[in-house]
Protein backbone atom coordinates (compact mmCIF):
# COMPACT_ATOMS: atom_id res chain seq x y z
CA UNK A 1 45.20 -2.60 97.10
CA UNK A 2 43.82 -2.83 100.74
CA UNK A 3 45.82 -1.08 103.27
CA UNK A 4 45.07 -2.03 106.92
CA UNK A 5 45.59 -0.32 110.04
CA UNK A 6 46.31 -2.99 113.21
CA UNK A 7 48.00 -2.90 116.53
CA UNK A 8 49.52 -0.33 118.21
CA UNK A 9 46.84 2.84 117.38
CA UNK A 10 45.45 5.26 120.01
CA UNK A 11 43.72 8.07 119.08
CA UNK A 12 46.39 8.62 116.30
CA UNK A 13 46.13 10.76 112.91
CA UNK A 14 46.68 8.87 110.08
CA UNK A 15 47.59 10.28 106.34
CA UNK A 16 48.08 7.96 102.75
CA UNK A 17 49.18 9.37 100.17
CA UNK A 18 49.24 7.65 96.33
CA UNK A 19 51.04 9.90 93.65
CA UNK A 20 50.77 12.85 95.43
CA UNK A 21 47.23 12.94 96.42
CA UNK A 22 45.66 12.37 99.52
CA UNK A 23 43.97 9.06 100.11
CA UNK A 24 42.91 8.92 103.52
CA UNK A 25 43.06 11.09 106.21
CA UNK A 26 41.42 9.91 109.69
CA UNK A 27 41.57 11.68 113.26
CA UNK A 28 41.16 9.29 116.11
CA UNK A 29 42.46 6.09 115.10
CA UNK A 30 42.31 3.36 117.95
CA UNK A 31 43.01 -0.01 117.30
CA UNK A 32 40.07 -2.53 118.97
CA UNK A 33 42.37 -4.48 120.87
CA UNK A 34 39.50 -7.16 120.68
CA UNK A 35 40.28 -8.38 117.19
CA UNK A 36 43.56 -6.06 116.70
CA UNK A 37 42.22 -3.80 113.89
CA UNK A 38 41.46 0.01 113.71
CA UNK A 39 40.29 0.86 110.89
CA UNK A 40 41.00 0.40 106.44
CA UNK A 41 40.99 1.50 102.86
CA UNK A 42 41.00 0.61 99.37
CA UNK A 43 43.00 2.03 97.08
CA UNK A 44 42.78 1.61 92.78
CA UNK A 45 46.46 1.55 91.75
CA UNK A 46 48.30 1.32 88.80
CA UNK A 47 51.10 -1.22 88.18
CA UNK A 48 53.46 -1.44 92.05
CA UNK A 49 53.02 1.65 93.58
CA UNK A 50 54.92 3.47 96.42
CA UNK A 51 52.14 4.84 99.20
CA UNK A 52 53.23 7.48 101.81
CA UNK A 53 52.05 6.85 105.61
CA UNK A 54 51.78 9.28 107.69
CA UNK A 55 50.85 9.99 111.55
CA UNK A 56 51.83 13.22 112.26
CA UNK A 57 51.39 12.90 115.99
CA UNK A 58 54.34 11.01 116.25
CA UNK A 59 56.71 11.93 113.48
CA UNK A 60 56.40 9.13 111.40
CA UNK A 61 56.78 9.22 107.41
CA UNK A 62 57.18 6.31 105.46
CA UNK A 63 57.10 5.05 101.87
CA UNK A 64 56.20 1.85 101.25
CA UNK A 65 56.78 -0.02 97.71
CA UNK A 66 53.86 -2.27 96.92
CA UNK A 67 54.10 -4.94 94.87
CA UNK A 68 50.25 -5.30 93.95
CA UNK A 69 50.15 -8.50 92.20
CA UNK A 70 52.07 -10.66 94.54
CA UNK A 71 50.77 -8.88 97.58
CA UNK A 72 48.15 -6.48 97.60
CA UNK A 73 47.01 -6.79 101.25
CA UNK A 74 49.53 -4.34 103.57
CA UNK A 75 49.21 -4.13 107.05
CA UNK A 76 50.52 -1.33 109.27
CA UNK A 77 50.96 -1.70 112.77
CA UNK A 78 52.31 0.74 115.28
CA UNK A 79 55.46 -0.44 117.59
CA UNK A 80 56.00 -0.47 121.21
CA UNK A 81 58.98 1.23 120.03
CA UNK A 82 57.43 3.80 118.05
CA UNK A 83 57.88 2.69 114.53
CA UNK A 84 55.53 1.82 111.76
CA UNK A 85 55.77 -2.16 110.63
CA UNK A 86 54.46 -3.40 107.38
CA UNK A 87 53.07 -6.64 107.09
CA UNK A 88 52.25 -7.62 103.52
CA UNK A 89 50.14 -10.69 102.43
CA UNK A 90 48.63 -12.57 99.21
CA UNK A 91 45.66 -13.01 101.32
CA UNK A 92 42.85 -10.97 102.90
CA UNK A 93 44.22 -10.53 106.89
CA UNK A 94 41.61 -12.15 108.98
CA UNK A 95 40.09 -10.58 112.44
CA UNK A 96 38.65 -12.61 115.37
């Protein structure tokens, strides 16, 4: 699974968590508004797992279900409204 980090970051602490443990934890996040990407991980899974994002800076927690085989690509962007949208794709996402 490849979990993405897009628009909307600015010097933002992000947190994944996959069954409990700790997957990535980054200080600093900015997205490059050049190509609209910050910053990304892979993650082994088992069967469609449910990943917990969090950026503590702004109070957000969410779990996301992940269906791995029809979409393991899963882009998170942050809102001009202050919520965290998934984007989730077949494909790789693709940065200009």
């Amino acid at each position: 699974m490849h979990i993405a980090l897009h628009e909307g970051f600015l010097n933002d602490n992000v947190v994944i968590e996959y069954e409990g443990k700790e997957v990535f934890n980054k200080s600093e996040i900015k997205t490059k508004q050049q190509i609209g990407f910050a910053d990304s991980i892979e993650v082994n899974v088992n069967n469609n797992p449910t990943i917990v994002v969090k950026i503590p800076s702004r109070g957000i927690s969410k779990n996301i279900e992940v269906d791995v085989e029809k979409t393991p690509y899963i882009g998170l962007s942050l809102t001009s409204e202050g919520t965290l949208e998934t984007k989730f794709s077949a494909e790789p996402f693709r940065y200009m």
